[in-house]
PDB file of N, CA and C in Angstrom:
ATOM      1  N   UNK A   1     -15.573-104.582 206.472  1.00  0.00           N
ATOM      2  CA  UNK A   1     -15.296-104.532 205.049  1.00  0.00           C
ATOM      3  C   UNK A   1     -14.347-105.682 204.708  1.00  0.00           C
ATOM      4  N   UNK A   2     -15.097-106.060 203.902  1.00  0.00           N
ATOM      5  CA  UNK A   2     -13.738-107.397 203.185  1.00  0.00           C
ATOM      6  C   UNK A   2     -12.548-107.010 202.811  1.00  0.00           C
ATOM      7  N   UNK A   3     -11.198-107.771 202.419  1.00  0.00           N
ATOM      8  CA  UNK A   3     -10.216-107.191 202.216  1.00  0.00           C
ATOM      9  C   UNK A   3     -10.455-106.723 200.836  1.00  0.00           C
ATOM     10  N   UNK A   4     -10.681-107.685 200.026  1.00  0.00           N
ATOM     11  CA  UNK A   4     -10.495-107.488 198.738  1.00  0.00           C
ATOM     12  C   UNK A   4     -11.534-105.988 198.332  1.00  0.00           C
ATOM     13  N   UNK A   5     -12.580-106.069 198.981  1.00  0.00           N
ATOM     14  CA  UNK A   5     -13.188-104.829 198.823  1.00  0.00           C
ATOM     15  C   UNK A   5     -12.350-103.687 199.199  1.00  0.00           C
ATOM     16  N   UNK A   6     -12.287-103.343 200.550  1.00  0.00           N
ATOM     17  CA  UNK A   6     -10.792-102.596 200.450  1.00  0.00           C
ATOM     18  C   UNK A   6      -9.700-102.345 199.629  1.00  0.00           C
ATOM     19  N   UNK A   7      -8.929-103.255 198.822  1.00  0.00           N
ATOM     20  CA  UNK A   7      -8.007-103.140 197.958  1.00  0.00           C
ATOM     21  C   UNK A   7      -8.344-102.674 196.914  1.00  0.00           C
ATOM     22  N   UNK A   8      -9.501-102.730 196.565  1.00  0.00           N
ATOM     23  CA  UNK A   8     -10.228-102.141 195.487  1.00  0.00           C
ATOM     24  C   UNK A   8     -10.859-100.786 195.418  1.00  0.00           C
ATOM     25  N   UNK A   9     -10.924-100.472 196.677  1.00  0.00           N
ATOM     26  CA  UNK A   9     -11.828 -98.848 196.946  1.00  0.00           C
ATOM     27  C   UNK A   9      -9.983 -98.354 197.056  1.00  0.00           C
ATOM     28  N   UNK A  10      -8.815 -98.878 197.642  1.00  0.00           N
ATOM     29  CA  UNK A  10      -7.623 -98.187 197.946  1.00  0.00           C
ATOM     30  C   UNK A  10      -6.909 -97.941 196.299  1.00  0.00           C
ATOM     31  N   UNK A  11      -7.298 -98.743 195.441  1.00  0.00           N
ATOM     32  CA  UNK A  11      -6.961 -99.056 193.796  1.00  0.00           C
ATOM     33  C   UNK A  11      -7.604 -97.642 193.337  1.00  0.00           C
ATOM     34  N   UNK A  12      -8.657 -97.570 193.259  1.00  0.00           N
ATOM     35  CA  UNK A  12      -9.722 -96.804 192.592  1.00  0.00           C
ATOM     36  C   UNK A  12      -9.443 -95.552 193.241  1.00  0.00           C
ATOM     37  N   UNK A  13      -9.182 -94.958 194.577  1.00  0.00           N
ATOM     38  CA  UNK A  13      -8.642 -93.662 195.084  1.00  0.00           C
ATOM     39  C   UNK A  13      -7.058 -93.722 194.496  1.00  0.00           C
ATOM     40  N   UNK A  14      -6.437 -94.387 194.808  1.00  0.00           N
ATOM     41  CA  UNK A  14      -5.419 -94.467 193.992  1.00  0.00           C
ATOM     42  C   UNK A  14      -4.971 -93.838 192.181  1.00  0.00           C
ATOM     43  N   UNK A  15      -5.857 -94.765 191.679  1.00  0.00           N
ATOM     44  CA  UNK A  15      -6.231 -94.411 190.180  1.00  0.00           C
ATOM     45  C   UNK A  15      -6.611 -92.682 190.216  1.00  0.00           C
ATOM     46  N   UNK A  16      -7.455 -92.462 190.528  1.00  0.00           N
ATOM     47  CA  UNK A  16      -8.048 -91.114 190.743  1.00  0.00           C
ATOM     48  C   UNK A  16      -6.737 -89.710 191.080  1.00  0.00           C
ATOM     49  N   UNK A  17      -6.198 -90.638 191.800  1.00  0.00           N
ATOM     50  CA  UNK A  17      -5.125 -89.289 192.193  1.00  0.00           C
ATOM     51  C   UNK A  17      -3.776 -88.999 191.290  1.00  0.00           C
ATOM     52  N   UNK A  18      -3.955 -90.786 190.686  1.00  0.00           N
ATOM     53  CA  UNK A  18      -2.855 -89.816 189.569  1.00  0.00           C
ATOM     54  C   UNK A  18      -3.273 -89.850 188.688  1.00  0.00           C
ATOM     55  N   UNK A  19      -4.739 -89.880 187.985  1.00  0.00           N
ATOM     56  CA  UNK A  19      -5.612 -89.311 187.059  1.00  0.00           C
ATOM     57  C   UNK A  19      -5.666 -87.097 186.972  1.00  0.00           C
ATOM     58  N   UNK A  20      -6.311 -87.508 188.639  1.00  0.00           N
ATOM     59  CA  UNK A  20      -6.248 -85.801 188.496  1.00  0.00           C
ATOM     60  C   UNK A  20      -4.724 -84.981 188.637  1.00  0.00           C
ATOM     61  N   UNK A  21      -3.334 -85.688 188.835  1.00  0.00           N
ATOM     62  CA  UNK A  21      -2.178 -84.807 188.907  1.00  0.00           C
ATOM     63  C   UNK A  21      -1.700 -85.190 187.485  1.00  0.00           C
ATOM     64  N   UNK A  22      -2.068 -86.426 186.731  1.00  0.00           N
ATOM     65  CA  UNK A  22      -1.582 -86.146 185.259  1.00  0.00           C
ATOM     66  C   UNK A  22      -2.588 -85.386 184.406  1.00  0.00           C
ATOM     67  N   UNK A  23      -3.800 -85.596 184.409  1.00  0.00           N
ATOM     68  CA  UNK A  23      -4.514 -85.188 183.053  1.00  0.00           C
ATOM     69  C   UNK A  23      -5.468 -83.794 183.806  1.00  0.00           C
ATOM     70  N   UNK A  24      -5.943 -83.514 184.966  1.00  0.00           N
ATOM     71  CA  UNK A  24      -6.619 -82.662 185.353  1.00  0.00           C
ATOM     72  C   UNK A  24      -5.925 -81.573 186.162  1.00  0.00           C
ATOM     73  N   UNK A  25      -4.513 -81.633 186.323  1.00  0.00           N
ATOM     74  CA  UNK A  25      -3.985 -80.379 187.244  1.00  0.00           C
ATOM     75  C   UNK A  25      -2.030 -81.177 186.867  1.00  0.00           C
ATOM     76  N   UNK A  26      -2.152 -80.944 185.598  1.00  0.00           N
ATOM     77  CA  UNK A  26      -0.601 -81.563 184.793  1.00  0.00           C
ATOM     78  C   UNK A  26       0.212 -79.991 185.381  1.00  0.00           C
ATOM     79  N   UNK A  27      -0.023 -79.155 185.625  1.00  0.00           N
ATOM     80  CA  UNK A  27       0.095 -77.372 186.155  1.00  0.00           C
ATOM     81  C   UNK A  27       0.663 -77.206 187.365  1.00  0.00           C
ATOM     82  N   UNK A  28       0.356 -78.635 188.144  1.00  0.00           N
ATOM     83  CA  UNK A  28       0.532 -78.316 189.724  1.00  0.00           C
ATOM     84  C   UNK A  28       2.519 -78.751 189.314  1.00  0.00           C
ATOM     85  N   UNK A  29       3.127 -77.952 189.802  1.00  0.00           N
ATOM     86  CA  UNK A  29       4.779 -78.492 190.196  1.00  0.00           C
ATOM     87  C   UNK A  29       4.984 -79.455 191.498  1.00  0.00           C
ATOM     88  N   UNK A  30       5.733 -80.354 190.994  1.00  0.00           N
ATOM     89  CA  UNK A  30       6.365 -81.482 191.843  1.00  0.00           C
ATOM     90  C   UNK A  30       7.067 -80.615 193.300  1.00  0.00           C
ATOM     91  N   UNK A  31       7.561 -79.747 193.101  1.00  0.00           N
ATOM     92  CA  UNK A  31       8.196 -78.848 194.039  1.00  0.00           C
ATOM     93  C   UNK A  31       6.837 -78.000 194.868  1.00  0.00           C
ATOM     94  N   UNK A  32       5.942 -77.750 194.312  1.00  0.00           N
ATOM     95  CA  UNK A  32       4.984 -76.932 195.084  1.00  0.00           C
ATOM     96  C   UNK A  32       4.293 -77.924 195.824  1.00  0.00           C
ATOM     97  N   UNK A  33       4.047 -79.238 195.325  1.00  0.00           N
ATOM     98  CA  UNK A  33       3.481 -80.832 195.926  1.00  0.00           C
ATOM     99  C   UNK A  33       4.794 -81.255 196.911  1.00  0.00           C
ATOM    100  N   UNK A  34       5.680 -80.961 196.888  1.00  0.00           N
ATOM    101  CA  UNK A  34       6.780 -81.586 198.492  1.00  0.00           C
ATOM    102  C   UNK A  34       6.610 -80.804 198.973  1.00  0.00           C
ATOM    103  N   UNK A  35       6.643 -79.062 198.866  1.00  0.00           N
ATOM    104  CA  UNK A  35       6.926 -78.368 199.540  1.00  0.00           C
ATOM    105  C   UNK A  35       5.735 -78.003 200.636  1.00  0.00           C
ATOM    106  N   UNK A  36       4.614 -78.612 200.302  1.00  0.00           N
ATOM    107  CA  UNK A  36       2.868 -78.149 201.027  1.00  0.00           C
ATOM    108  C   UNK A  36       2.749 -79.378 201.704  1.00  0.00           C
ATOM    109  N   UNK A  37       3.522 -81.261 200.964  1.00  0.00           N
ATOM    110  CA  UNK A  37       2.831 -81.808 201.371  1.00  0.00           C
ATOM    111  C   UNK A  37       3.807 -83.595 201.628  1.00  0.00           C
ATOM    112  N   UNK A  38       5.467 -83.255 201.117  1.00  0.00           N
ATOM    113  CA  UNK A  38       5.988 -83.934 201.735  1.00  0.00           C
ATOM    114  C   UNK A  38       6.492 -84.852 200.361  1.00  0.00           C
ATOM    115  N   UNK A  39       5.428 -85.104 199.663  1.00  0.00           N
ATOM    116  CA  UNK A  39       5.995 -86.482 198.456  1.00  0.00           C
ATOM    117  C   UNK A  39       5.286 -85.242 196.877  1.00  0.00           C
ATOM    118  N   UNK A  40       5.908 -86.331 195.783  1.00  0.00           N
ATOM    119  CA  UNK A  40       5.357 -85.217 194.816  1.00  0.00           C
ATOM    120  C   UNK A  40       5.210 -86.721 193.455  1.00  0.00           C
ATOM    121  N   UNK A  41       5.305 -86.567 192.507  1.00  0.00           N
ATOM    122  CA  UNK A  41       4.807 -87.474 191.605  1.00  0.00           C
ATOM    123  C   UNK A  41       5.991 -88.444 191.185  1.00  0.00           C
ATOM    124  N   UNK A  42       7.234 -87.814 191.757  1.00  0.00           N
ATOM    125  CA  UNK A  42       8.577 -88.763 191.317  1.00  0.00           C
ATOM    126  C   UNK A  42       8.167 -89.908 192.861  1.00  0.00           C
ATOM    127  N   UNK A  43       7.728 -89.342 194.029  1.00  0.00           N
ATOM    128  CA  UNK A  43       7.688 -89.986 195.169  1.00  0.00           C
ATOM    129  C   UNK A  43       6.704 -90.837 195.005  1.00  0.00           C
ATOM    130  N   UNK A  44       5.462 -90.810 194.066  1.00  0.00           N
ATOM    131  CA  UNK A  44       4.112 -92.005 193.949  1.00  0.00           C
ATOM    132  C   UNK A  44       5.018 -92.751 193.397  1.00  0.00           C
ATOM    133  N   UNK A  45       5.861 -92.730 191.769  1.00  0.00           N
ATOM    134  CA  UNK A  45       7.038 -93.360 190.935  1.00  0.00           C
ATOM    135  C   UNK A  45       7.661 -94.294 191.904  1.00  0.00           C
ATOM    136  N   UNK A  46       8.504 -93.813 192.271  1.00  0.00           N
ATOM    137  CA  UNK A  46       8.908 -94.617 193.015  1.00  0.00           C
ATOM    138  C   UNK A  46       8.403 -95.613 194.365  1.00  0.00           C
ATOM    139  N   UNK A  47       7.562 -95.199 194.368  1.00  0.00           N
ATOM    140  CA  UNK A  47       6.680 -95.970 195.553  1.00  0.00           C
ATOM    141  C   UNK A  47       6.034 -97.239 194.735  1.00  0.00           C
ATOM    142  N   UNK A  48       5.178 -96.687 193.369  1.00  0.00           N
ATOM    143  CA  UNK A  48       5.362 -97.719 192.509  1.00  0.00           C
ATOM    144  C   UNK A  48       5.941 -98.804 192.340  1.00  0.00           C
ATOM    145  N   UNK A  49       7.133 -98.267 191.566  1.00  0.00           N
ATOM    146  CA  UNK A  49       8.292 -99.333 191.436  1.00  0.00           C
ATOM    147  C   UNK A  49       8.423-100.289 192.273  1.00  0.00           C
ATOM    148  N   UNK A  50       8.850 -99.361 193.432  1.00  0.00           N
ATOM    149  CA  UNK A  50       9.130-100.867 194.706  1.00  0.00           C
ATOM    150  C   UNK A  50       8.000-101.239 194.651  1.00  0.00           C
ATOM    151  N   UNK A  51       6.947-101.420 194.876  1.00  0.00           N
ATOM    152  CA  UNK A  51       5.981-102.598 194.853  1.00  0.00           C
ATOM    153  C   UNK A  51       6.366-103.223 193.914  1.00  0.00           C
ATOM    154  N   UNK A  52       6.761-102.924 192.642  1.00  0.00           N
ATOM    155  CA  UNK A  52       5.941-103.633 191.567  1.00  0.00           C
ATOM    156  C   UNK A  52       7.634-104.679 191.655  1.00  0.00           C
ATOM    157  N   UNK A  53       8.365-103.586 192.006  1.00  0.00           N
ATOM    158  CA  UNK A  53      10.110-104.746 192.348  1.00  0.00           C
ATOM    159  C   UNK A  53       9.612-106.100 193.441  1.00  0.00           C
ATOM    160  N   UNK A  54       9.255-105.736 194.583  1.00  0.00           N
ATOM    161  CA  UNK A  54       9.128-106.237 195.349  1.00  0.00           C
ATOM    162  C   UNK A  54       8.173-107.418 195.128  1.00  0.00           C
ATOM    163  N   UNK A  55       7.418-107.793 194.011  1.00  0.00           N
ATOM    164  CA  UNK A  55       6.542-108.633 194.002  1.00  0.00           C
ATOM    165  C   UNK A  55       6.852-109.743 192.140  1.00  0.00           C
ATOM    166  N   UNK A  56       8.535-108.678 192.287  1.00  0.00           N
ATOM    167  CA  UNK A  56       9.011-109.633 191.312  1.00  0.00           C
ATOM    168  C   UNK A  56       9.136-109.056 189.930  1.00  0.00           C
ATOM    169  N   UNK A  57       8.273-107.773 189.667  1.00  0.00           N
ATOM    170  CA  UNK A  57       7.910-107.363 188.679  1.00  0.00           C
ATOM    171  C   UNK A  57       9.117-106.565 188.247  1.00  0.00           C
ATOM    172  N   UNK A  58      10.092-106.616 186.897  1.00  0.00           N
ATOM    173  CA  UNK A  58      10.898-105.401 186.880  1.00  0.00           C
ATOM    174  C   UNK A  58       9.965-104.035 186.036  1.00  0.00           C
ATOM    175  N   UNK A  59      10.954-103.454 186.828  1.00  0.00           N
ATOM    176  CA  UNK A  59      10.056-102.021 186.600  1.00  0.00           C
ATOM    177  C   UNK A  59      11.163-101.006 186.648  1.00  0.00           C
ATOM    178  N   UNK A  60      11.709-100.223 185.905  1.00  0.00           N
ATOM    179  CA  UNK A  60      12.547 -99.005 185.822  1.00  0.00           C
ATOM    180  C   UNK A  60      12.123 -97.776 186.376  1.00  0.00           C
ATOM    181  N   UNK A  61      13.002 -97.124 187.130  1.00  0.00           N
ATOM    182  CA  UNK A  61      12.593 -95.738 187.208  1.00  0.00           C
ATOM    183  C   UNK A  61      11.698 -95.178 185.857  1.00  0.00           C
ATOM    184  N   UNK A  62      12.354 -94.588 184.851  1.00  0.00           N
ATOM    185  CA  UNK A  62      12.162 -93.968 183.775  1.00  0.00           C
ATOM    186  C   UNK A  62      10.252 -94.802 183.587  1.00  0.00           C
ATOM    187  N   UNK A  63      10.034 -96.146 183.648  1.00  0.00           N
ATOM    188  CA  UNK A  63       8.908 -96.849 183.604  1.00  0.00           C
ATOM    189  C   UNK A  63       8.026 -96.290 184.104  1.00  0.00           C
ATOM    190  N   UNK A  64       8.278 -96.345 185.290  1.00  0.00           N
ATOM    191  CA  UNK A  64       7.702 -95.792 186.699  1.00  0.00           C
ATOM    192  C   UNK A  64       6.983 -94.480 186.752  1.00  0.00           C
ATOM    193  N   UNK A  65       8.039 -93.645 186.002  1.00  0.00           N
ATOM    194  CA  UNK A  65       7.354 -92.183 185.557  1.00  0.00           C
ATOM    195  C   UNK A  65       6.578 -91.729 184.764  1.00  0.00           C
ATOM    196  N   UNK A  66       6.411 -92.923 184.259  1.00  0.00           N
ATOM    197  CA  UNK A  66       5.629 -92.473 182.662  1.00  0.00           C
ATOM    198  C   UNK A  66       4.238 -92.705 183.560  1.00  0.00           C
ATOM    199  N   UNK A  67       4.505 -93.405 184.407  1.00  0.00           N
ATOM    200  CA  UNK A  67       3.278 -94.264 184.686  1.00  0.00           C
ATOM    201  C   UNK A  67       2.148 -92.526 185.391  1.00  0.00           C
ATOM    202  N   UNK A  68       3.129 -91.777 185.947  1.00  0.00           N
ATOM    203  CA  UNK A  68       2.465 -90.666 186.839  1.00  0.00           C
ATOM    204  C   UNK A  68       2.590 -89.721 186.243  1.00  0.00           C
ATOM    205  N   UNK A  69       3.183 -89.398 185.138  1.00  0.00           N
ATOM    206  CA  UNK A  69       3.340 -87.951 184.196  1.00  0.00           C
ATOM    207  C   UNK A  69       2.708 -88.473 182.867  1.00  0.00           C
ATOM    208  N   UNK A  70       2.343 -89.621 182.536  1.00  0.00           N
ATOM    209  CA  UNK A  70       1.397 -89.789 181.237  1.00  0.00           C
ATOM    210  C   UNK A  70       2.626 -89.866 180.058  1.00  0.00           C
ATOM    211  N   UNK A  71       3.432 -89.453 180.034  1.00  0.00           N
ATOM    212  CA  UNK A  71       4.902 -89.211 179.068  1.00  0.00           C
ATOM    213  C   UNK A  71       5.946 -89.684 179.597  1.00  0.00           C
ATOM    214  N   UNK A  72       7.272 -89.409 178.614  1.00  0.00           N
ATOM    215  CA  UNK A  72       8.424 -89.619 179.238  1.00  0.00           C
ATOM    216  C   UNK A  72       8.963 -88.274 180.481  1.00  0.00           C
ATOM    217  N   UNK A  73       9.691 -88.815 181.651  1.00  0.00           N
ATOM    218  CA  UNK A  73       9.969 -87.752 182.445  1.00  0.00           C
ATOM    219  C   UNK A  73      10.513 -86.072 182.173  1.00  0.00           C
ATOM    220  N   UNK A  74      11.411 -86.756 181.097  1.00  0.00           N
ATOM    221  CA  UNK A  74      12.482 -85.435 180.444  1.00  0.00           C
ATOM    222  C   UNK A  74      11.057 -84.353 179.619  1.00  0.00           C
ATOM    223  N   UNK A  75       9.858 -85.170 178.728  1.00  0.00           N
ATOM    224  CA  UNK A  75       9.073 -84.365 178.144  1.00  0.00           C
ATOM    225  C   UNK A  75       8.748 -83.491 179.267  1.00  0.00           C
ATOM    226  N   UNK A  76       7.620 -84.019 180.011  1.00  0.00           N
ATOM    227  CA  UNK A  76       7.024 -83.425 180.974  1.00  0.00           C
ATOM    228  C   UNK A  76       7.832 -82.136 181.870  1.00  0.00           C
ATOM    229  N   UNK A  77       9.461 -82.584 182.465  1.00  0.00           N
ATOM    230  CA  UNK A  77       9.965 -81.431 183.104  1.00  0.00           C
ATOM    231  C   UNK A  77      10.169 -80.858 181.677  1.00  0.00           C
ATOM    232  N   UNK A  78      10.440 -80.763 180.749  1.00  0.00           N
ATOM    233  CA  UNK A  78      10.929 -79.247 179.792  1.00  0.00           C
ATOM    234  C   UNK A  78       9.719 -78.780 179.806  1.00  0.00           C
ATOM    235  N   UNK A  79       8.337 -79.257 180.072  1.00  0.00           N
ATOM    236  CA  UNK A  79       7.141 -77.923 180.568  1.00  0.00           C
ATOM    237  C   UNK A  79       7.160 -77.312 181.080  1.00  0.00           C
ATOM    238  N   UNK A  80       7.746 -77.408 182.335  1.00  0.00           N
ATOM    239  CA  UNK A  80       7.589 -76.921 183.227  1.00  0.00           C
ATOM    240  C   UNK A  80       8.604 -75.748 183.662  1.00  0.00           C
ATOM    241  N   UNK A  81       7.599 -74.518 184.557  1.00  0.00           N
ATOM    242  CA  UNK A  81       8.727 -73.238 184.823  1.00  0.00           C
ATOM    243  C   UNK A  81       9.455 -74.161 186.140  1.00  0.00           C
ATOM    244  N   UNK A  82      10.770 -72.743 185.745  1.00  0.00           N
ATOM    245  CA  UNK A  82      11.380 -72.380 186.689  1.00  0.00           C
ATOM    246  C   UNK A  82      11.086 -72.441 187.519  1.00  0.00           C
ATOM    247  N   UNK A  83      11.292 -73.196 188.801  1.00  0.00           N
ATOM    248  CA  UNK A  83      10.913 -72.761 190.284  1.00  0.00           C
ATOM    249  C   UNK A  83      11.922 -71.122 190.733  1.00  0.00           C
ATOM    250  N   UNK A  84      11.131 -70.930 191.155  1.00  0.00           N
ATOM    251  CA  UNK A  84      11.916 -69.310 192.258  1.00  0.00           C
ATOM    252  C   UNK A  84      13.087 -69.810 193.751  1.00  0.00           C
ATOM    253  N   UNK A  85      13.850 -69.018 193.638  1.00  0.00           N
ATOM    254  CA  UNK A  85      15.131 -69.186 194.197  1.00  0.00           C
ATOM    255  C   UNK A  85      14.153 -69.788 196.119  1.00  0.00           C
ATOM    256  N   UNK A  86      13.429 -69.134 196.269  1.00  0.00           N
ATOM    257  CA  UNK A  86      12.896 -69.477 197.192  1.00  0.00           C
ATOM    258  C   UNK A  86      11.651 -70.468 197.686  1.00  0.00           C
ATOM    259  N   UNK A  87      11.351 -71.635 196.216  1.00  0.00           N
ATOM    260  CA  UNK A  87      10.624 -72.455 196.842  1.00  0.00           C
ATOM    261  C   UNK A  87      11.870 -73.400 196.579  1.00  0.00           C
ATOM    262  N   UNK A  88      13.157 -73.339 195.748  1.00  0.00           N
ATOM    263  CA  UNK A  88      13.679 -74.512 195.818  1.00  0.00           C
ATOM    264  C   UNK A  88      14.809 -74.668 197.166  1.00  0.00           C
ATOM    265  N   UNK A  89      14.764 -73.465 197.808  1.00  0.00           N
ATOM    266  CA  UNK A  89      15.217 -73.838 199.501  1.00  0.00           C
ATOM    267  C   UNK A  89      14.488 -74.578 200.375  1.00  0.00           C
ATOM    268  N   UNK A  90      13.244 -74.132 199.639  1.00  0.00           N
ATOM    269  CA  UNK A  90      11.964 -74.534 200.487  1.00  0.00           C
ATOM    270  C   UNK A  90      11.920 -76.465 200.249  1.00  0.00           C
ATOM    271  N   UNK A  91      11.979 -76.915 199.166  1.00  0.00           N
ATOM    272  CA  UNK A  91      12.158 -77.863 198.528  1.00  0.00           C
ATOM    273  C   UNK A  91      13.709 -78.698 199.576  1.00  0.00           C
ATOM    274  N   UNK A  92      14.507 -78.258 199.417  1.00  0.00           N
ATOM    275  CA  UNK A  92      15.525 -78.584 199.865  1.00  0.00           C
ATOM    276  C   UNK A  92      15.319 -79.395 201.525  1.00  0.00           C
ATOM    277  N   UNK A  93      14.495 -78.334 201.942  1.00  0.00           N
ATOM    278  CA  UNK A  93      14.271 -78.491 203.512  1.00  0.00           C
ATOM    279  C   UNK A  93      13.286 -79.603 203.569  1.00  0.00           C
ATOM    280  N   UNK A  94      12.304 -79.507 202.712  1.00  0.00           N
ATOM    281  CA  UNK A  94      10.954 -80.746 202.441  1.00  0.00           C
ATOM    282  C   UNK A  94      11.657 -81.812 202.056  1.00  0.00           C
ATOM    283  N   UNK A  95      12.715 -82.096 201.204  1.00  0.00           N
ATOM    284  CA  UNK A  95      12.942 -83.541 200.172  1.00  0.00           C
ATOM    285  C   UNK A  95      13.860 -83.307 201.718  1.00  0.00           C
ATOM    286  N   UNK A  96      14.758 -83.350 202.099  1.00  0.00           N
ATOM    287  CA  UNK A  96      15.578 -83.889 203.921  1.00  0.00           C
ATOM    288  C   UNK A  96      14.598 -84.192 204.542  1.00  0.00           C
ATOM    289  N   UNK A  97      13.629 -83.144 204.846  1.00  0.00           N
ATOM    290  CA  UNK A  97      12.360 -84.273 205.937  1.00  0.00           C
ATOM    291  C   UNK A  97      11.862 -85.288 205.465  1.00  0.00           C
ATOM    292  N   UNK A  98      11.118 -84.963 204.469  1.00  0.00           N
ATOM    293  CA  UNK A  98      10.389 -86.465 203.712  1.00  0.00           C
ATOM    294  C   UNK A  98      11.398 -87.782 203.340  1.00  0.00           C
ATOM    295  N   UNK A  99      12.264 -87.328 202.332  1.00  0.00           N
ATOM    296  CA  UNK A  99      12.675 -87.966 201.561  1.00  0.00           C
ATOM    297  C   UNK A  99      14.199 -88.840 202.181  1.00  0.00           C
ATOM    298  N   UNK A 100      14.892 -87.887 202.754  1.00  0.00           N
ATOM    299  CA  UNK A 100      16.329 -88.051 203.083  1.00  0.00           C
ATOM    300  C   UNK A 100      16.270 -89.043 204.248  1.00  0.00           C
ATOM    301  N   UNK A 101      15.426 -88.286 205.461  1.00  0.00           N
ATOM    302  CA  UNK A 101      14.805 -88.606 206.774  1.00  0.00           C
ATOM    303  C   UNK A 101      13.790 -89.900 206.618  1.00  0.00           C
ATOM    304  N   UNK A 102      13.433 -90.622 206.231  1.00  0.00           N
ATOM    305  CA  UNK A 102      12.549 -91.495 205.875  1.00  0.00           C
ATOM    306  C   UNK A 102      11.545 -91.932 207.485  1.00  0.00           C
ATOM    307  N   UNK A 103      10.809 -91.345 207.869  1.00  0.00           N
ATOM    308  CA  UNK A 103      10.127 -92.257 208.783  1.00  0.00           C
ATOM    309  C   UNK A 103      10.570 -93.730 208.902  1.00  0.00           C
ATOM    310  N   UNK A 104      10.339 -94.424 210.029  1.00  0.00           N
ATOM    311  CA  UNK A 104      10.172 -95.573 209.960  1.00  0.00           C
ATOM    312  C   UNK A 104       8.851 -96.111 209.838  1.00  0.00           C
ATOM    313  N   UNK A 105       8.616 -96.954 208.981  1.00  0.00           N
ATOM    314  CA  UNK A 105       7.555 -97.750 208.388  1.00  0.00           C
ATOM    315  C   UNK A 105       7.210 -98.731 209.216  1.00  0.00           C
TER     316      UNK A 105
END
C-alpha cells in the first residue's frame, strides 16, 4: 500500500470515529470511554492539538474540543449526567494508567 493511500484510509477511519462519538452516540460519557478503554474525547483533543502544535499550527485546548464534541466544551459537559460515586474511582484508576502513566511511545 502506498503511503499516501494509507494516510488517507487512517484520515477517513479517523473522521468516522469522531463522527460517530459526536453526532451518532453524543450519549456515550467520556468517563464510561476511559474507564472500558483507556482515552476518551478530551484524549483524541488533545492528541489533536499536539499534532496540529507540532507541525506549527496554533491550536488551543478549548479549539481542540470543539473539534470532538461539535460545540464548546462547557456546552456539551452541562449535558451530561452525573457520573456515580463508583465509576469516578473507576475513572481515577483509568486516567493514572492511561493518562498519568503515559506509555512510552
Amino acid at each position: 500500500m502506498q503511503v499516501q493511500t494509507r494516510i488517507e484510509l487512517e484520515a477517513a477511519a479517523f473522521r468516522a470515529l469522531r463522527d460517530h462519538l459526536m453526532v451518532q452516540r453524543p450519549d456515550v460519557q467520556n468517563i464510561d470511554m476511559m474507564n472500558l478503554a483507556g482515552f476518551c474525547r478530551n484524549c483524541l483533543s488533545r492528541w489533536y492539538q499536539e499534532a496540529a502544535n507540532a507541525r506549527g499550527i496554533e491550536m488551543g485546548k478549548e479549539e481542540a474540543r470543539e473539534v470532538f464534541y461539535g460545540m464548546p466544551y462547557d456546552t456539551w459537559r452541562a449535558q451530561q449526567a452525573e457520573a456515580s460515586p463508583e465509576k469516578q474511582a473507576a475513572f481515577k484508576v483509568a486516567f493514572d494508567e492511561n493518562v498519568t502513566k503515559k506509555a512510552p511511545k
